[in-house]
Protein backbone atom coordinates (compact mmCIF):
# COMPACT_ATOMS: atom_id res chain seq x y z
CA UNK A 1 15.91 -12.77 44.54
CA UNK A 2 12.64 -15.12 43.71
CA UNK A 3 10.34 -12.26 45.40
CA UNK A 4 11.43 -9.74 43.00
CA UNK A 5 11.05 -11.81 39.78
CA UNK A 6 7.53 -11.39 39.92
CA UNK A 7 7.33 -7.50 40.50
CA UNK A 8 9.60 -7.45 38.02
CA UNK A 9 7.89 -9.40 35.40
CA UNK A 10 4.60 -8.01 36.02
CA UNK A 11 6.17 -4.48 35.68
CA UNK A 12 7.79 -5.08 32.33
CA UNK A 13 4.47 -6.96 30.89
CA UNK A 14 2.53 -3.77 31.74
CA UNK A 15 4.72 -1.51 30.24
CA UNK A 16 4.39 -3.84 27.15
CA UNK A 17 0.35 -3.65 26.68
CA UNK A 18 0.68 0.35 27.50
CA UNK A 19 2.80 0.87 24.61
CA UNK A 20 1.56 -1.25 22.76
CA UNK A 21 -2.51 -0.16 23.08
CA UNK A 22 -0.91 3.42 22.10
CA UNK A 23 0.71 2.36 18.97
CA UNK A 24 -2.83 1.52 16.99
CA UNK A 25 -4.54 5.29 17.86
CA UNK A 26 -1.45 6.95 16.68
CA UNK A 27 -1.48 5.01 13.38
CA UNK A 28 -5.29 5.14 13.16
CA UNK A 29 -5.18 9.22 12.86
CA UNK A 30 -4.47 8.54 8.91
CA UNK A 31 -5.55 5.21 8.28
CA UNK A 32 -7.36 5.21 4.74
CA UNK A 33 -6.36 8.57 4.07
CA UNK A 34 -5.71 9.21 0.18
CA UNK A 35 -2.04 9.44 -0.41
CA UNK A 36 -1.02 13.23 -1.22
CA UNK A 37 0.05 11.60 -4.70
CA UNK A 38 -3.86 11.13 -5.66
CA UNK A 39 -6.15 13.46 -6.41
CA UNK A 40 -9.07 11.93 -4.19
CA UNK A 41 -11.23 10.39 -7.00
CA UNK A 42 -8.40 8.33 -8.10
CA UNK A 43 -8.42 4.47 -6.75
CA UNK A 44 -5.57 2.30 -6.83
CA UNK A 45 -5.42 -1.38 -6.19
CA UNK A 46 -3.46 -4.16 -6.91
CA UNK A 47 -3.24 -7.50 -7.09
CA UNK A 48 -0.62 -10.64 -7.96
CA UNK A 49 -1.38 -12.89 -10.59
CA UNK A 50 -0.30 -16.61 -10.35
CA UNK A 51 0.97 -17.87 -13.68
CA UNK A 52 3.15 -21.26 -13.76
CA UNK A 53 6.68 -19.59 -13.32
CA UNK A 54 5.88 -17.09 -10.48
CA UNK A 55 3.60 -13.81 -10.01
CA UNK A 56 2.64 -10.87 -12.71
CA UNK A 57 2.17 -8.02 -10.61
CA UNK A 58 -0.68 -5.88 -11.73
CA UNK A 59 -1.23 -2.47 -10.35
CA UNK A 60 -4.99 -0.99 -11.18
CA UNK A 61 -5.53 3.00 -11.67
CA UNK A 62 -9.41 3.30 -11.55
CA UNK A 63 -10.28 6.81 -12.27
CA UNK A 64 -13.73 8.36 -11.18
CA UNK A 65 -12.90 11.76 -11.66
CA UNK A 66 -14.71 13.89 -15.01
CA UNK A 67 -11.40 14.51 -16.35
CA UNK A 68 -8.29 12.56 -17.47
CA UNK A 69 -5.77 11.37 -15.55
CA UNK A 70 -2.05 10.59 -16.21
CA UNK A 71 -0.34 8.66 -14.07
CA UNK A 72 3.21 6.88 -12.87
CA UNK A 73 3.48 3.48 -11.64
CA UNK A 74 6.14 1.76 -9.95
CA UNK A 75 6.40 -0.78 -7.03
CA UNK A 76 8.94 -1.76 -4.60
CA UNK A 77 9.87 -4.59 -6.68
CA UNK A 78 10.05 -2.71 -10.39
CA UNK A 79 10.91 0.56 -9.63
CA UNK A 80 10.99 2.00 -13.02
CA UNK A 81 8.03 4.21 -13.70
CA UNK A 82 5.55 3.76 -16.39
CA UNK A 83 3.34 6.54 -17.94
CA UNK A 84 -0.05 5.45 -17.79
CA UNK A 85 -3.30 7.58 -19.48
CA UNK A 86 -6.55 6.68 -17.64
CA UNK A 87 -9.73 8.03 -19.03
CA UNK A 88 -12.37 9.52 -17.00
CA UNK A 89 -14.38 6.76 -15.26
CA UNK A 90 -11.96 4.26 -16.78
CA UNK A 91 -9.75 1.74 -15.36
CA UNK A 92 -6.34 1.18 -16.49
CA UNK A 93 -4.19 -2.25 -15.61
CA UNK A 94 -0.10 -1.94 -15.60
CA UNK A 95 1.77 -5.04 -15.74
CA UNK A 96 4.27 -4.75 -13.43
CA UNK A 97 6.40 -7.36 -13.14
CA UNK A 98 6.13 -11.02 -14.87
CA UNK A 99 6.68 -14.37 -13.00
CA UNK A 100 7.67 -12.69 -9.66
CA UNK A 101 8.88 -15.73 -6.85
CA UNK A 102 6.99 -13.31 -4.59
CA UNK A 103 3.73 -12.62 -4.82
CA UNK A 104 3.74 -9.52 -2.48
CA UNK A 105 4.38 -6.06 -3.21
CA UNK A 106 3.36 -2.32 -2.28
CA UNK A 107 2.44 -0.04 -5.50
CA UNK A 108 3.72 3.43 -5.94
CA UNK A 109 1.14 5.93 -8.08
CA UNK A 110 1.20 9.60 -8.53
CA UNK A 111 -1.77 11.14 -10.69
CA UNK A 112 -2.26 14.73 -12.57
CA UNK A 113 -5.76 15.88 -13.50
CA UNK A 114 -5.39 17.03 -17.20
């Protein structure tokens, strides 16, 4: 039974690194690809705030486009949607959330040229 361990082992730790060097190529097709959502001069980043009772959540619409934008933001921790107008070349900040225990989360933004 000890000689067939090995085989064994070797066989299954192969099949590991194959599937898992094939995993990054298929995810890499539309890595940094603008979400459907956003016209493509639209940014959006965001970032979580420390304050002395937890995280604000801020979600950033920059918008580089020559017309105005309005836009809906959410998250996966506040999923209620605010109306937000962003200017053209502008940059509007939504608050989010306020004093968040987590400081991770993943914004949600559509955008409509006017």
């Amino acid at each position: 039974m000890a000689r067939f361990v090995r085989p064994l082992a070797l066989a299954f730790v192969a099949s590991v690194v194959l599937a898992s060097a094939a995993l990054p190529e298929a995810r890499a097709a539309d890595a940094g690809a603008p979400a459907p959502s956003l016209p493509a001069c639209v940014a959006v980043s965001t970032a979580s705030r420390y304050v002395p009772y937890g995280y604000n959540h801020i979600v950033s619409v920059t918008n580089g486009c020559a017309r105005d934008a309005d836009c809906l933001v959410s998250t996966d921790v506040n999923p209620q949607q605010r109306a937000v107008a962003v200017a053209a070349r502008q940059t509007a900040e939504v608050t989010t959330f306020m004093g968040s225990p987590s400081s991770t989360f993943t914004a949600k933004v559509t955008c409509k040229l006017r």
